[in-house]
Protein backbone atom coordinates (compact mmCIF):
# COMPACT_ATOMS: atom_id res chain seq x y z
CA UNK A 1 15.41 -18.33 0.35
CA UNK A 2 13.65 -15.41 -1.30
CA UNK A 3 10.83 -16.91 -3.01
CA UNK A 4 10.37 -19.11 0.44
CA UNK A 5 9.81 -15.74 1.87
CA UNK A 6 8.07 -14.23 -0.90
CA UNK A 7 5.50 -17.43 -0.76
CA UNK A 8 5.03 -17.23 2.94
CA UNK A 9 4.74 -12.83 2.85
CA UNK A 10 1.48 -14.20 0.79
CA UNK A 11 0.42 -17.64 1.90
CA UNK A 12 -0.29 -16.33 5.36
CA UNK A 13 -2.30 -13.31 4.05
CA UNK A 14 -4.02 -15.68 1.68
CA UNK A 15 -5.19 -18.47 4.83
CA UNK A 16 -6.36 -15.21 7.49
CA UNK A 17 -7.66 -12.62 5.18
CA UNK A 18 -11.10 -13.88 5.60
CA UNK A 19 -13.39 -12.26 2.67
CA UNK A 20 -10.80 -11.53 -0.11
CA UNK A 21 -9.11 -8.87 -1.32
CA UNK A 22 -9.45 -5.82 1.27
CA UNK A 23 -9.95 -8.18 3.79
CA UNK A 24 -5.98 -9.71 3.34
CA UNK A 25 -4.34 -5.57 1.98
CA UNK A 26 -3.92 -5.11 5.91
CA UNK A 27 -2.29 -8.71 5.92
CA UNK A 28 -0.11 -8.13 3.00
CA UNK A 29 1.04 -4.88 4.18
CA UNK A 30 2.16 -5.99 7.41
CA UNK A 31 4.34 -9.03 5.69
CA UNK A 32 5.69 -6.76 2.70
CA UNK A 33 6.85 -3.29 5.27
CA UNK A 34 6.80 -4.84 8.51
CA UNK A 35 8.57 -7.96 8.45
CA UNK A 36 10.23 -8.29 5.51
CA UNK A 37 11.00 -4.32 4.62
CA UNK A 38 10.85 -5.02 1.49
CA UNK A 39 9.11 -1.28 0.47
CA UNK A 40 7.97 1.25 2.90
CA UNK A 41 4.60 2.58 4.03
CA UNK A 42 4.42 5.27 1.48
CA UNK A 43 5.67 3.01 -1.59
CA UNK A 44 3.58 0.11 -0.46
CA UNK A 45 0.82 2.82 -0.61
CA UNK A 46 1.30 4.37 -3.51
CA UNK A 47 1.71 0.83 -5.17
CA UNK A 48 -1.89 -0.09 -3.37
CA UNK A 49 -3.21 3.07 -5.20
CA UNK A 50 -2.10 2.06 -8.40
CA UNK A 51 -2.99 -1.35 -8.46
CA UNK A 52 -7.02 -0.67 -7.31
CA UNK A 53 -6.85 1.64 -10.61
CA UNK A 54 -6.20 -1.44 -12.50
CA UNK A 55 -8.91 -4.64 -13.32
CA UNK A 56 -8.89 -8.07 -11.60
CA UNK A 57 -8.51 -9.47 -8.17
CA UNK A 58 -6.25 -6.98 -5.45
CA UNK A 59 -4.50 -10.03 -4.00
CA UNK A 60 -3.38 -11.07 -7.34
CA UNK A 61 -2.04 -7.39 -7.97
CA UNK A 62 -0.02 -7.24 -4.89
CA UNK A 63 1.45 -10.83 -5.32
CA UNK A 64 2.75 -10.35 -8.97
CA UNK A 65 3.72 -6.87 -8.79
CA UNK A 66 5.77 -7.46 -5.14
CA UNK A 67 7.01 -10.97 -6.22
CA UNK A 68 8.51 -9.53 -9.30
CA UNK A 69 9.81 -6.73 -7.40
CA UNK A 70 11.89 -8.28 -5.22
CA UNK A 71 12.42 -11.93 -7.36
CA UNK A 72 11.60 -11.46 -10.53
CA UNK A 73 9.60 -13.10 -13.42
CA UNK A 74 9.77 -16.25 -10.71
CA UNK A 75 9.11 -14.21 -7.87
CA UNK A 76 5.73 -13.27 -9.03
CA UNK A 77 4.98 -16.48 -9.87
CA UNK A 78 5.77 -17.73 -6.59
CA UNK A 79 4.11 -14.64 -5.33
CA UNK A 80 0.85 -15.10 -7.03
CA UNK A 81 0.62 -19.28 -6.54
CA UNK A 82 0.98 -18.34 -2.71
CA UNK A 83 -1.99 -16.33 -2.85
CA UNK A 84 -4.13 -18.03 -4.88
CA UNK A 85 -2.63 -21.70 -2.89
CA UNK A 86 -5.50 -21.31 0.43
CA UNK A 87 -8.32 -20.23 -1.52
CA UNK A 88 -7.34 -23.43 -4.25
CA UNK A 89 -6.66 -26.04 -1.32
CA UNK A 90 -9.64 -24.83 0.33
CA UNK A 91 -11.69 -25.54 -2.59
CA UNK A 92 -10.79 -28.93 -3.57
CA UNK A 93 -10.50 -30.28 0.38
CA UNK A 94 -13.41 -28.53 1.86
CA UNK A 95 -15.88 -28.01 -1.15
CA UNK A 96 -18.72 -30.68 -0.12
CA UNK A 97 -18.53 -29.25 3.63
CA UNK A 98 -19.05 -25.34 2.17
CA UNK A 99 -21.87 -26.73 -0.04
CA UNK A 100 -23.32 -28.43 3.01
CA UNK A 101 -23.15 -25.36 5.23
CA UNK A 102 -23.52 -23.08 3.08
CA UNK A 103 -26.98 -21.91 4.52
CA UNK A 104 -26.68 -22.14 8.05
CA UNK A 105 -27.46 -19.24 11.08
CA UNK A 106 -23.90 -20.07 12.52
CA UNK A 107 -21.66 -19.43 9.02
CA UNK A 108 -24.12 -16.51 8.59
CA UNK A 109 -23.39 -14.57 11.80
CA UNK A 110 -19.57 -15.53 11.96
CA UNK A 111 -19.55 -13.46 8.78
CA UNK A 112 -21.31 -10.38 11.09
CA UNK A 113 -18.63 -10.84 13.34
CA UNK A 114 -15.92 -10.70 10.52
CA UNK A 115 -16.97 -7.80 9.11
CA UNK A 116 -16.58 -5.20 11.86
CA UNK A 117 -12.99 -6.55 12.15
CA UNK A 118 -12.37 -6.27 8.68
CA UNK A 119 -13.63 -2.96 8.50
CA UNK A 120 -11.51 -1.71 11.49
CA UNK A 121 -8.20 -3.14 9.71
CA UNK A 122 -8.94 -0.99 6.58
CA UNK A 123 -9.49 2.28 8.85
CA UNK A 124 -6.31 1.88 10.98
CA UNK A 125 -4.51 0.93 7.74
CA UNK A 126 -6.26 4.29 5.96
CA UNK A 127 -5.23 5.81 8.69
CA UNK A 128 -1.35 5.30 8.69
CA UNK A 129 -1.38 6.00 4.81
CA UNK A 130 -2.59 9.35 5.57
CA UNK A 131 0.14 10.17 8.25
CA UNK A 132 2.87 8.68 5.85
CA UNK A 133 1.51 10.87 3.55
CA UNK A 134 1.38 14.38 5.84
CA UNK A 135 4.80 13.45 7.00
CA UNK A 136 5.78 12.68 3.44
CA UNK A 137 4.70 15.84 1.63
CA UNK A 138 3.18 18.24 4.49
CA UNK A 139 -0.47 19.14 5.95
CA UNK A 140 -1.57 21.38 2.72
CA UNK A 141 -0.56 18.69 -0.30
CA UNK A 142 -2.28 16.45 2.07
CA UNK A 143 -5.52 18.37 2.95
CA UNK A 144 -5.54 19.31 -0.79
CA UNK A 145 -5.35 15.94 -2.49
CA UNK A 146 -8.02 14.72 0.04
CA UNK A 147 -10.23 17.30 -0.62
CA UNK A 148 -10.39 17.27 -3.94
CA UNK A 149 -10.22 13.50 -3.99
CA UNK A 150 -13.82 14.01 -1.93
CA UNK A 151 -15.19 16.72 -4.38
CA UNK A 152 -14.46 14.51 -7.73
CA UNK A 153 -15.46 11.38 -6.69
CA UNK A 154 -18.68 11.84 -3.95
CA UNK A 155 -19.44 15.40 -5.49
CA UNK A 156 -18.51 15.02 -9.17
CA UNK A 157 -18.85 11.03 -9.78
CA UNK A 158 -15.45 11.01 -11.39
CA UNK A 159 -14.60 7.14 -11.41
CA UNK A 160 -11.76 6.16 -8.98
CA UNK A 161 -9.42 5.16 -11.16
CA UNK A 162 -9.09 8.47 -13.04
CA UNK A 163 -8.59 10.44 -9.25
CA UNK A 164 -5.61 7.66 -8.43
CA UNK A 165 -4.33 8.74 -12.10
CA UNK A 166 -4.48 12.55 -11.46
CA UNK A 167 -2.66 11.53 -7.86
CA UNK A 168 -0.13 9.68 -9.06
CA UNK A 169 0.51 12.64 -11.80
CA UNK A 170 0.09 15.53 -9.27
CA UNK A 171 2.64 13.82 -6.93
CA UNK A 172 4.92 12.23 -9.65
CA UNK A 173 5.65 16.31 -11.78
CA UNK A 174 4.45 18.85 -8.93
CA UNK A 175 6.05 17.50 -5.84
C-alpha cells in the first residue's frame, strides 16, 4: 500500500505540474505534508533546500530522496518511475501531435497563462517556508539568515548552493 501511495504522492504532481520542476515543488509538497504527513513543512523545506544545492532534475530529487524515506531502496524507485511515468507516456503517445503544434499562437499563449499561475504557487509556497521558519527559530535567526542570504548571493554573487550549505551548517551547530 505504501509504494501505491508513494507512486500516486508523485504521479499526480508529475501529470499537473505543467513546466517541470518548480512548476510540480508546490504539487509535491502538498502530497508529501498535506495528505500523506509524511514530513512536515519545515523538514520538507529544509529537504527542498538541500536538494536545489545538488545537480540534476528537482522532481527526480524529491521522488528518490522521499520514496526512500518512507519505502526504501524500492520506494525511491517507485518514487522516481512515478515522476518520470507522465512526462514518458506523454512522449511516446503524444509526440507527433507536440511536433505538429509545436509552433502555434494558441500553445504559445496557454504557456502566458501558465506562467503567472506558476509563479503565484512558488510565492505562496515561499511564503509558508518563511513562517515555518519564524515560528521555528524566531523573527531575528529569520531576518538574519534572509538578509545575509540577500547580501551573498544578489550583493556578493556567492553561488546558491554554497548559501544553502552555510544554512544548513548555521542551523544544523548554532541553533
Amino acid at each position: 500500500m505504501i509504494y501505491w501511495e508513494i507512486f500516486i504522492a508523485f504521479f499526480i504532481p508529475g501529470i499537473l505540474g505543467y513546466g517541470g520542476g518548480p512548476a510540480s515543488i508546490p504539487l509535491v509538497e502538498n502530497e508529501v505534508v498535506g495528505r500523506f504527513a509524511w514530513m512536515s513543512v519545515q523538514e520538507f523545506s529544509e529537504m527542498l533546500a538541500l536538494a536545489n544545492a545538488l545537480p540534476g532534475p528537482i522532481a527526480m530529487k524529491l521522488a528518490g530522496y522521499i520514496g526512500y524515506d518512507v519505502g526504501g531502496i524500492l520506494g525511491a524507485v517507485v518514487g522516481v518511475f512515478a515522476a518520470v511515468a507522465p512526462s514518458l507516456i506523454l512522449m511516446i503517445l503524444l509526440l507527433r501531435i507536440l511536433f505538429k503544434y509545436k509552433d502555434s499562437p494558441k500553445v504559445k499563449r496557454l504557456t502566458l497563462f501558465v506562467r503567472p499561475v506558476i509563479a503565484i504557487l512558488l510565492g505562496v509556497m515561499a511564503w509558508r517556508f518563511f513562517f515555518e521558519s519564524y515560528e521555528g527559530v524566531g523573527i531575528w535567526q529569520t531576518v538574519f539568515l534572509t538578509g545575509a542570504s540577500y547580501i551573498l548571493i544578489e550583493r556578493l554573487k556567492v553561488h546558491p548552493a554554497f548559501v544553502i550549505a552555510g544554512a544548513l551548517i548555521y542551523g544544523g551547530f548554532l541553533l
